[in-house]
N, C-alpha and C. Protein backbone atom coordinates (compact mmCIF):
# COMPACT_ATOMS: atom_id res chain seq x y z
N UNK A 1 111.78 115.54 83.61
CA UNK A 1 110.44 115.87 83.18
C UNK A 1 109.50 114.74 83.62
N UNK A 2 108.31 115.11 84.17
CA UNK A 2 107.45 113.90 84.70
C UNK A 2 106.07 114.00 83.52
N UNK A 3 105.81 112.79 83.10
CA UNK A 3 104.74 112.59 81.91
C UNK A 3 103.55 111.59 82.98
N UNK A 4 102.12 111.92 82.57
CA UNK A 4 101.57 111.09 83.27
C UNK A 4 100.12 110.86 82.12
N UNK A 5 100.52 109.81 81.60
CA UNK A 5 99.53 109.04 80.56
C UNK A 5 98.12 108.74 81.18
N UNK A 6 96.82 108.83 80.75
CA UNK A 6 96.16 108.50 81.46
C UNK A 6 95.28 107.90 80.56
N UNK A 7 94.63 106.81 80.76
CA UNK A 7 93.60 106.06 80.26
C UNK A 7 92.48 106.00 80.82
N UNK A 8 90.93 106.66 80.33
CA UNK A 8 89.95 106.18 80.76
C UNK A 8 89.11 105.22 79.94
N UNK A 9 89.00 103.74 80.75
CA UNK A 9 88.95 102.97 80.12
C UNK A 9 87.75 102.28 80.39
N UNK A 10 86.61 102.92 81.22
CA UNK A 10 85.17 102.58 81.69
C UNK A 10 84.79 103.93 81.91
N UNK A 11 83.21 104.01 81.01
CA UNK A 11 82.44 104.57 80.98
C UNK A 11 81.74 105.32 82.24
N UNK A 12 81.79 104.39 83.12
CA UNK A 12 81.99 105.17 84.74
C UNK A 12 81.93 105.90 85.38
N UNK A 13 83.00 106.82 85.38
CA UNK A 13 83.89 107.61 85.18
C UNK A 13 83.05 109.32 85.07
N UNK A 14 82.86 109.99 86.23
CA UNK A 14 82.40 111.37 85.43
C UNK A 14 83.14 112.01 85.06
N UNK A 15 82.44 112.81 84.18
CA UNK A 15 83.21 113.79 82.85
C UNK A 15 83.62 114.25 83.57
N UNK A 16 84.75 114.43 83.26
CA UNK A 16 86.56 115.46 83.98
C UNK A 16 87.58 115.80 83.33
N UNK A 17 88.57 116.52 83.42
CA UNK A 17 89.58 116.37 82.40
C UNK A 17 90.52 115.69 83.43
N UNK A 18 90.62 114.47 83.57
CA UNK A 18 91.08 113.69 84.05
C UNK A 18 92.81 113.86 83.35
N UNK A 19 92.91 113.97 82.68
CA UNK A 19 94.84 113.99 82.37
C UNK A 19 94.64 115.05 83.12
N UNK A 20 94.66 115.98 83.18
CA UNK A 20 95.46 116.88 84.05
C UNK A 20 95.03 116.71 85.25
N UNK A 21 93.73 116.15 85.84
CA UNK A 21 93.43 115.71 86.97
C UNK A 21 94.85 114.77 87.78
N UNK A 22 95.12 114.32 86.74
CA UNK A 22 96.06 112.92 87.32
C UNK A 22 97.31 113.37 87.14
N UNK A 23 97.62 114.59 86.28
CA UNK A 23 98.94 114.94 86.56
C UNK A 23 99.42 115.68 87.66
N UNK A 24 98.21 116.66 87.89
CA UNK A 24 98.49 117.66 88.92
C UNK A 24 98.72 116.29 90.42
N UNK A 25 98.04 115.80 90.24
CA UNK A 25 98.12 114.51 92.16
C UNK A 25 99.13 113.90 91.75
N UNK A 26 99.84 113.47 90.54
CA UNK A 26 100.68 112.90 90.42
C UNK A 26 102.21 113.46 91.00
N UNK A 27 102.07 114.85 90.48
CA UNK A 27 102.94 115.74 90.41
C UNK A 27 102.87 116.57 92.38
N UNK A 28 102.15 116.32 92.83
CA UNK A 28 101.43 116.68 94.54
C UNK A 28 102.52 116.11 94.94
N UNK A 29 101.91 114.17 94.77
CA UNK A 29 102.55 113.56 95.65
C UNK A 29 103.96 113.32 95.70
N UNK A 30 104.52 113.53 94.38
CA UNK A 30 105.70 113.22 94.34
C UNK A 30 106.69 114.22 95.02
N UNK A 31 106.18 115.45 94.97
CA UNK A 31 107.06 116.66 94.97
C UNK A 31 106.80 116.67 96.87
N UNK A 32 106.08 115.86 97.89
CA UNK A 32 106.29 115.54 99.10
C UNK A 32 107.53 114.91 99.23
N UNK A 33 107.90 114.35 98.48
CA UNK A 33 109.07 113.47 98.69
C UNK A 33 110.17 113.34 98.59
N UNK A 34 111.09 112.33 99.04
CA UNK A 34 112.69 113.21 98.46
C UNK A 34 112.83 112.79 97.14
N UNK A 35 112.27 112.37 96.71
CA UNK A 35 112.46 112.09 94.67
C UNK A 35 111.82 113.17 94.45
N UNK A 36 111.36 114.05 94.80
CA UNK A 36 110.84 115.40 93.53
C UNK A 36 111.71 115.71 92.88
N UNK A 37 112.91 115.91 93.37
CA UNK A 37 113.88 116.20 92.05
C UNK A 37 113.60 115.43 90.59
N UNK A 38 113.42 114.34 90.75
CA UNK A 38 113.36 113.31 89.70
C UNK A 38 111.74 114.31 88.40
N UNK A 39 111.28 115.04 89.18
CA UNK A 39 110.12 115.89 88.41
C UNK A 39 111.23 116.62 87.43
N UNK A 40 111.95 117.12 87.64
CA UNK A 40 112.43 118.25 86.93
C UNK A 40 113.82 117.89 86.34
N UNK A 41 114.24 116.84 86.41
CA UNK A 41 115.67 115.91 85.47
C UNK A 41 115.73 116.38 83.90
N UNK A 42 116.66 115.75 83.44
CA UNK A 42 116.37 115.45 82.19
C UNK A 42 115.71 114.20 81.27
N UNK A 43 115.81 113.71 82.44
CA UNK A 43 114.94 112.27 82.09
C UNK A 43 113.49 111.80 82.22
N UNK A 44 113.40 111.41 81.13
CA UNK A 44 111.08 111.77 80.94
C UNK A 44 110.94 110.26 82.26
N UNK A 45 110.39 111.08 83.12
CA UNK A 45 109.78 109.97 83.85
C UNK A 45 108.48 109.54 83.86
N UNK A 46 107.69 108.65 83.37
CA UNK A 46 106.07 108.21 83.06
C UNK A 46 105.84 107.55 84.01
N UNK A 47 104.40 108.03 84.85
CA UNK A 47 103.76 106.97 85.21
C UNK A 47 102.00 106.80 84.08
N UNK A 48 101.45 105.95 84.69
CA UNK A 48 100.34 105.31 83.52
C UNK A 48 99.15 105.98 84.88
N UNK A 49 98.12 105.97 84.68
CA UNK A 49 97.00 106.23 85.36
C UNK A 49 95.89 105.72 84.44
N UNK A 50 94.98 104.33 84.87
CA UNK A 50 93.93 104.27 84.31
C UNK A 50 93.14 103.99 85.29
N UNK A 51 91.90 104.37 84.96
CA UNK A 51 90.81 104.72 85.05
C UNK A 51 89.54 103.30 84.48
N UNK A 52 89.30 102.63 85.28
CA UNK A 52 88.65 101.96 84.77
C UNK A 52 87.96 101.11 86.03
N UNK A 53 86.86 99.73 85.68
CA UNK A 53 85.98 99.64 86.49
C UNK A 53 86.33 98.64 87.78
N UNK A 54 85.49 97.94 88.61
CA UNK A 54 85.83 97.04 89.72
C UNK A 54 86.34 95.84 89.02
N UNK A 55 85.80 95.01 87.84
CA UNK A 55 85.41 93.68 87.16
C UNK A 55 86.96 93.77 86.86
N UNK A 56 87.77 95.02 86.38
CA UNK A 56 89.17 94.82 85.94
C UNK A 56 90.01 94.70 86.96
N UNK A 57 90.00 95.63 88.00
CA UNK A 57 90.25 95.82 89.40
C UNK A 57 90.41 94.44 90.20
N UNK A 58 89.26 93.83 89.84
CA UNK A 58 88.90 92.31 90.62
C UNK A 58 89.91 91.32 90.20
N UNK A 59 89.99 91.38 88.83
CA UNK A 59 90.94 90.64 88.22
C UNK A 59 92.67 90.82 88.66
N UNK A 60 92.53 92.06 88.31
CA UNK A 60 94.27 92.83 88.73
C UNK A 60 94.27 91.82 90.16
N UNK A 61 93.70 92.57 90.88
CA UNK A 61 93.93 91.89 92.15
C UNK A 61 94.16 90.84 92.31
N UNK A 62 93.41 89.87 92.20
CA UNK A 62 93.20 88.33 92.06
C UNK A 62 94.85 88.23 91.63
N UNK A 63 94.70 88.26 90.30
CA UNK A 63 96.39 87.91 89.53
C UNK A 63 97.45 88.09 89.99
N UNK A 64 97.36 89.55 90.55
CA UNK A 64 99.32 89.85 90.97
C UNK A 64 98.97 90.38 92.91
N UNK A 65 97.77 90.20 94.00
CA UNK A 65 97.96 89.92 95.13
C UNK A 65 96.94 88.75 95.79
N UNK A 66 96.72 88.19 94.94
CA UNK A 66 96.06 86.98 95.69
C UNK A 66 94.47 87.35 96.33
N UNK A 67 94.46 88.59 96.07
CA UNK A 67 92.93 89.18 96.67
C UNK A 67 91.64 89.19 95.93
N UNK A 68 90.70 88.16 95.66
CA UNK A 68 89.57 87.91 94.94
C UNK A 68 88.37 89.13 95.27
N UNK A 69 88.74 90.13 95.27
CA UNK A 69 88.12 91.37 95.01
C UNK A 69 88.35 92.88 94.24
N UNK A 70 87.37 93.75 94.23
CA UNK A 70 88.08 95.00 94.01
C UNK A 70 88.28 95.09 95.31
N UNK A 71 89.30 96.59 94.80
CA UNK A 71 89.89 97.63 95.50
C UNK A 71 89.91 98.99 95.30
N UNK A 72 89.92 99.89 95.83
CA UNK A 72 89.59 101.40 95.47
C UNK A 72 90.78 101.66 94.40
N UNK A 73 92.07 101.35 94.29
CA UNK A 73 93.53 101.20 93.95
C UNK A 73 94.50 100.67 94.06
N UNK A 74 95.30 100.20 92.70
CA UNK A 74 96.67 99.28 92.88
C UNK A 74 97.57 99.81 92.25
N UNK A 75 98.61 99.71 93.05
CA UNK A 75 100.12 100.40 92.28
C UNK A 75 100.89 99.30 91.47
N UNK A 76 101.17 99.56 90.52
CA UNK A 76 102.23 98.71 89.77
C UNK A 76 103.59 99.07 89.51
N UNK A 77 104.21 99.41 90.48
CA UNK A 77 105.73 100.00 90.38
C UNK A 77 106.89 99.07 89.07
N UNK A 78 107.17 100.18 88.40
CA UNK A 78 108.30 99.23 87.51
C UNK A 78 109.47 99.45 88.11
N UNK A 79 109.88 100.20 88.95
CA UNK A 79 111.56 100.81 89.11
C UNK A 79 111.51 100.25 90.85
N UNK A 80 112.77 99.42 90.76
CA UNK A 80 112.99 99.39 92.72
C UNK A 80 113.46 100.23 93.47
N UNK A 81 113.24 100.64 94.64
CA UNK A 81 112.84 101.68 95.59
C UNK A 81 114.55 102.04 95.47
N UNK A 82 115.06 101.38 95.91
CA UNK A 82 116.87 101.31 95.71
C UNK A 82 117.31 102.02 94.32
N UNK A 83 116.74 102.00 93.43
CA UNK A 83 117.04 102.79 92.07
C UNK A 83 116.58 104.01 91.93
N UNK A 84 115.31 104.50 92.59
CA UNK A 84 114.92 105.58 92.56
C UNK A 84 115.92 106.95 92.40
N UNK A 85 116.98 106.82 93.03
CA UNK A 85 117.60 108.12 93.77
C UNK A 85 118.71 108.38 92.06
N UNK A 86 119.27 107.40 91.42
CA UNK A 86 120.14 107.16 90.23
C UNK A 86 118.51 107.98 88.80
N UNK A 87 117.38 107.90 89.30
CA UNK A 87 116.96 107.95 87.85
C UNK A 87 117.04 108.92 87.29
N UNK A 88 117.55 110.36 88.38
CA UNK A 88 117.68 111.72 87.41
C UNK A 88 118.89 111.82 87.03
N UNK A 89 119.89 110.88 86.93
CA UNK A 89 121.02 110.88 86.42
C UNK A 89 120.83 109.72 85.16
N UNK A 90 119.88 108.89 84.97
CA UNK A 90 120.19 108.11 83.94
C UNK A 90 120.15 108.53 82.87
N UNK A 91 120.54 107.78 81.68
CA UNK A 91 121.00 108.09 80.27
C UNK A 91 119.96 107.59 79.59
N UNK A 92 119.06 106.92 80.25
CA UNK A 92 118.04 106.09 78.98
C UNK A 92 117.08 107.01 78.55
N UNK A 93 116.88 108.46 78.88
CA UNK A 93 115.98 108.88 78.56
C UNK A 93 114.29 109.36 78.90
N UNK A 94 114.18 107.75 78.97
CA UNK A 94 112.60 107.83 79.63
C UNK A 94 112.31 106.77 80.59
N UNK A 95 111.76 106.46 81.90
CA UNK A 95 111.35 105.70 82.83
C UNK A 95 110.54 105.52 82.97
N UNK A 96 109.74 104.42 82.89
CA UNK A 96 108.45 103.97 83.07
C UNK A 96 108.90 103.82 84.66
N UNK A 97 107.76 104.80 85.44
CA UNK A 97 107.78 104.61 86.78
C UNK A 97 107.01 103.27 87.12
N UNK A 98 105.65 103.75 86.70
CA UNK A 98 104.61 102.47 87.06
C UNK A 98 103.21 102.58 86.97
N UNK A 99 102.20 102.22 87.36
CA UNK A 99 101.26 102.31 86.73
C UNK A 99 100.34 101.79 88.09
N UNK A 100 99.12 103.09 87.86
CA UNK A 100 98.56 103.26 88.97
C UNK A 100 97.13 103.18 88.92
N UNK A 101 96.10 102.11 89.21
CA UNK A 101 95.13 101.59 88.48
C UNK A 101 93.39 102.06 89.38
N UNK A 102 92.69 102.68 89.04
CA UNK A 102 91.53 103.16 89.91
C UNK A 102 90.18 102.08 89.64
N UNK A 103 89.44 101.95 90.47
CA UNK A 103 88.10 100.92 90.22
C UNK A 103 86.85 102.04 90.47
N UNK A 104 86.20 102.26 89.48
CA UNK A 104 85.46 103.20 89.54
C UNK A 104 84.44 102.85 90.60
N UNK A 105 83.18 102.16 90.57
CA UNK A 105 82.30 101.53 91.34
C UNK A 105 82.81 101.49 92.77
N UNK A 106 84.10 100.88 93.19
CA UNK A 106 84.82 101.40 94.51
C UNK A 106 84.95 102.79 94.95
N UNK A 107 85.56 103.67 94.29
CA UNK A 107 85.82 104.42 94.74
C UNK A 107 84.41 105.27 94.60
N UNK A 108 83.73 105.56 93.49
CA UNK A 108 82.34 106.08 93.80
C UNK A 108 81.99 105.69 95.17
N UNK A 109 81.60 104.47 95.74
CA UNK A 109 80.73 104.18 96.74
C UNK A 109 82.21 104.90 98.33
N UNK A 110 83.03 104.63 98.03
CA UNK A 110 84.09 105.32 99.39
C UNK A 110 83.78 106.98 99.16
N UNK A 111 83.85 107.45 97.70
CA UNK A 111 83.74 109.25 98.14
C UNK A 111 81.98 109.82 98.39
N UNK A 112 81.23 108.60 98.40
CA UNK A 112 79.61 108.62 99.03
C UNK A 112 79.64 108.59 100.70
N UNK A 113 80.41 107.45 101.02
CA UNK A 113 80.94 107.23 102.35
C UNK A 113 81.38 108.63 103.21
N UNK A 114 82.66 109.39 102.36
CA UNK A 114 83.43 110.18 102.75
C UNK A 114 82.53 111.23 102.79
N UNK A 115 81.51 111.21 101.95
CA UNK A 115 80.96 112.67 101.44
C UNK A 115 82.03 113.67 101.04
N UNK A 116 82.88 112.97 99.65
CA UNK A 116 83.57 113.47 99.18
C UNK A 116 83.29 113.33 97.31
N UNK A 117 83.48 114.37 96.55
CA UNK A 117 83.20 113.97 94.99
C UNK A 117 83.83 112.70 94.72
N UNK A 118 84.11 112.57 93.79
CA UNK A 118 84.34 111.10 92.94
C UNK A 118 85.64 111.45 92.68
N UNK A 119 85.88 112.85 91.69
CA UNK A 119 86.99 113.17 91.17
C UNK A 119 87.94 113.51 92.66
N UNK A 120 87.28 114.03 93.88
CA UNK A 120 88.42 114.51 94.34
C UNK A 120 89.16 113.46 95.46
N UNK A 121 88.11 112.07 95.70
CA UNK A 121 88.84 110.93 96.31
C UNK A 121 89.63 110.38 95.32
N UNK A 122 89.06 110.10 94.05
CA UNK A 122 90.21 109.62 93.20
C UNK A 122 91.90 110.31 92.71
N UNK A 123 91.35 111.84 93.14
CA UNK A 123 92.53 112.84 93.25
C UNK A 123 93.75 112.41 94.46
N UNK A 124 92.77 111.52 95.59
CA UNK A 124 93.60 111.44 96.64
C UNK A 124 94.13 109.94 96.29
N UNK A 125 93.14 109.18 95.61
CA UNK A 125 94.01 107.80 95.39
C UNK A 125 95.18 107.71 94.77
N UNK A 126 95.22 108.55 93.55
CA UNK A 126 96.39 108.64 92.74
C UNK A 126 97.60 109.53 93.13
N UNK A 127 97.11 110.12 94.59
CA UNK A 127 98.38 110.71 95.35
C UNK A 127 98.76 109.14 96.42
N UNK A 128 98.04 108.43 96.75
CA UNK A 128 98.07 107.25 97.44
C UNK A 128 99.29 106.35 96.56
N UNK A 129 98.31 106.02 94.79
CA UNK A 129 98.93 104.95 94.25
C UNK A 129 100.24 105.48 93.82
N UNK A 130 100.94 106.93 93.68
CA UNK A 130 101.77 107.29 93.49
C UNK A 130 102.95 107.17 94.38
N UNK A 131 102.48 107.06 96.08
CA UNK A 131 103.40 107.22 97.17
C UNK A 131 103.57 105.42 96.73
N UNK A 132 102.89 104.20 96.71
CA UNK A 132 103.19 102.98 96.48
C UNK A 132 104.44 102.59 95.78
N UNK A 133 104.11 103.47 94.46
CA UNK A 133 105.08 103.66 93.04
C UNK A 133 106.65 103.65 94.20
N UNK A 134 106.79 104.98 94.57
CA UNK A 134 107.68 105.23 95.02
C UNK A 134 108.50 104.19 96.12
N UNK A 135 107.70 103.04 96.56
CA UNK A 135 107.87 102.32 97.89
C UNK A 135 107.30 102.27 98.99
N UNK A 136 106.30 103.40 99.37
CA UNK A 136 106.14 103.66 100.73
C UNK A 136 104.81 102.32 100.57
N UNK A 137 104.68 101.82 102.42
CA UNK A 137 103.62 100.92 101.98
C UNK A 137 103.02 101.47 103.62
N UNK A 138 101.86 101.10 103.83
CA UNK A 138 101.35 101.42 105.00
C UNK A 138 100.67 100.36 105.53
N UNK A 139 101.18 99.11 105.44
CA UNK A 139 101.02 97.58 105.52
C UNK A 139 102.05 97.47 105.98
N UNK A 140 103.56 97.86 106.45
CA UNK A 140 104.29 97.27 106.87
C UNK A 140 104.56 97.67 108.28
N UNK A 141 103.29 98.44 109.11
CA UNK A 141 103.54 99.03 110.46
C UNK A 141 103.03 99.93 110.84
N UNK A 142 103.21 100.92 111.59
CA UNK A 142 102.46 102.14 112.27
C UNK A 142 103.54 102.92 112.31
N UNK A 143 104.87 102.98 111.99
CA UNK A 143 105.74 104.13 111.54
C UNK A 143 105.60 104.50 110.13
N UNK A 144 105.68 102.84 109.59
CA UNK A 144 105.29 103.57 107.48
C UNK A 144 103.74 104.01 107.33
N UNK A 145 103.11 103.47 108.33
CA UNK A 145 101.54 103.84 107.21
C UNK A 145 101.37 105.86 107.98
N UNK A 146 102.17 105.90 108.87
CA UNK A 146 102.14 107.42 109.70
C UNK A 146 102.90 108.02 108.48
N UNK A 147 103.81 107.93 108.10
CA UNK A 147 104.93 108.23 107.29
C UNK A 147 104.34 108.60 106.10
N UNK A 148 103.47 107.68 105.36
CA UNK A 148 102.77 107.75 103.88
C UNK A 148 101.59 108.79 104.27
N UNK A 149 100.96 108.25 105.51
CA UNK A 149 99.75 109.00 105.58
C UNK A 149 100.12 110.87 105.67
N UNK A 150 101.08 110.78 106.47
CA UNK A 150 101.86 112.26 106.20
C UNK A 150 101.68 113.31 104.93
N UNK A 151 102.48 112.42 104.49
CA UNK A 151 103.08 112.67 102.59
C UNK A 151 101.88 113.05 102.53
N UNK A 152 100.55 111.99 101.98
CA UNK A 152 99.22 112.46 101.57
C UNK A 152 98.76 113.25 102.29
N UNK A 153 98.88 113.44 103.06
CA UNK A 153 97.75 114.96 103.74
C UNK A 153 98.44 115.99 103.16
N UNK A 154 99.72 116.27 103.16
CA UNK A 154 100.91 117.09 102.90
C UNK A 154 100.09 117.39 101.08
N UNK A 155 100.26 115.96 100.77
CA UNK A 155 99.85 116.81 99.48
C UNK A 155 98.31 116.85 98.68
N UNK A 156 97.50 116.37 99.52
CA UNK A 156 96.44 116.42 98.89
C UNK A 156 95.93 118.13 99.76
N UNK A 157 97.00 118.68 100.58
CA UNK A 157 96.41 120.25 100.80
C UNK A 157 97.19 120.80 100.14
N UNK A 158 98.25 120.32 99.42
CA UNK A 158 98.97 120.82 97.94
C UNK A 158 97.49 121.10 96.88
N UNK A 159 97.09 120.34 96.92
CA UNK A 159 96.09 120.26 95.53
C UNK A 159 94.21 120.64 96.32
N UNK A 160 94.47 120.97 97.32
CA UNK A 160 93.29 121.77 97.91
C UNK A 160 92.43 120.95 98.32
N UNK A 161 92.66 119.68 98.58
CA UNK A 161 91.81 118.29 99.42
C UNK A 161 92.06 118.79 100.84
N UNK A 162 90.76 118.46 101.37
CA UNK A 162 90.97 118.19 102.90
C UNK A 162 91.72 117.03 103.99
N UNK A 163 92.39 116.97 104.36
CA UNK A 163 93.14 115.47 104.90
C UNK A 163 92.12 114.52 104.80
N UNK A 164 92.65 113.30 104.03
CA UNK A 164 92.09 112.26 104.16
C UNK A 164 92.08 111.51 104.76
N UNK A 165 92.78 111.25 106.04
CA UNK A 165 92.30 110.59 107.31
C UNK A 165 91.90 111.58 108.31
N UNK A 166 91.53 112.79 108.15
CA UNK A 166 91.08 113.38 109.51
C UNK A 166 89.38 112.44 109.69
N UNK A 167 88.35 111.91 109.30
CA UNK A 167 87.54 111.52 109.98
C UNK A 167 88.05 109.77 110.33
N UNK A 168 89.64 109.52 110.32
CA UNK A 168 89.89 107.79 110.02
C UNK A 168 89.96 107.90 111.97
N UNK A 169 89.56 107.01 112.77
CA UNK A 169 89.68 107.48 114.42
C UNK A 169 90.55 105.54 114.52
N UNK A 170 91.76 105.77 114.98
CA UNK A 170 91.91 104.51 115.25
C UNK A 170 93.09 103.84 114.89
């Protein structure tokens, strides 16, 4: 069973029903992948989704990658990529996957950029911060970031987004 908690935690934020916003991309991206099984186990798998501004964002960053800014999104994976494949067999019950963090003020000004809503780039981040969760990174080359970028197109036309790198040239 996949649970996806969501916190909106800045005012920000337009009115949405954001939990199910974040379950349905949650539930997109994962089911691209070979862990979808892990959706439908017996074991409650959680990830966290909050929702909150750049000033927290800035901080996150700073603290756990050394980057003195926001960012549109950061993944906080609890489970290693190597464990993934064991979690629909485990006994504990419930898994904190990880926790997947949005900067409002960022991502507003990127889905202005995109000429895309607010809700539906952040729809695509949390299919982004979800593929992270899982391992994939698109920092480590031009086979993984092809690989991830895949997955997300794959599933943000799961959830009725237009590819998010078709205007990226380069």
């Amino acid at each position: 069973m996949l649970t996806v908690e969501t916190d909106i935690a800045s005012r920000l934020w337009p009115s949405a029903d954001w939990e199910a916003l974040a379950a349905r991309s949650v539930a997109a991206a994962l089911a691209q992948t070979p862990h979808g099984h892990i959706a439908d186990g017996a074991v409650n798998i959680e990830v966290g989704v909050r929702l909150t501004d750049d000033a927290e964002v800035r901080t996150l960053n700073r603290q756990y990658r050394g980057k003195d800014k926001p960012t549109n999104v950061l993944s906080f994976p609890l489970v290693q990529e190597d464990l993934l494949e064991g979690l629909a067999n485990s006994d504990d019950g419930e898994v904190l996957l990880g926790d997947i963090v949005l900067a409002a003020e960022t991502v507003a000004r990127e889905a202005a950029e995109k000429h895309w809503s607010v809700v539906d780039h952040a729809r695509h981040l949390i299919v982004h911060g979800l593929l992270h969760l899982l391992g994939y990174d698109h920092e480590l080359g031009d086979a993984e970031a092809d690989a991830m970028e895949s997955l997300e197109t794959s599933a943000c036309a799961a959830l009725g987004l237009p590819d998010p790198y078709a205007d990226i040239v380069g």
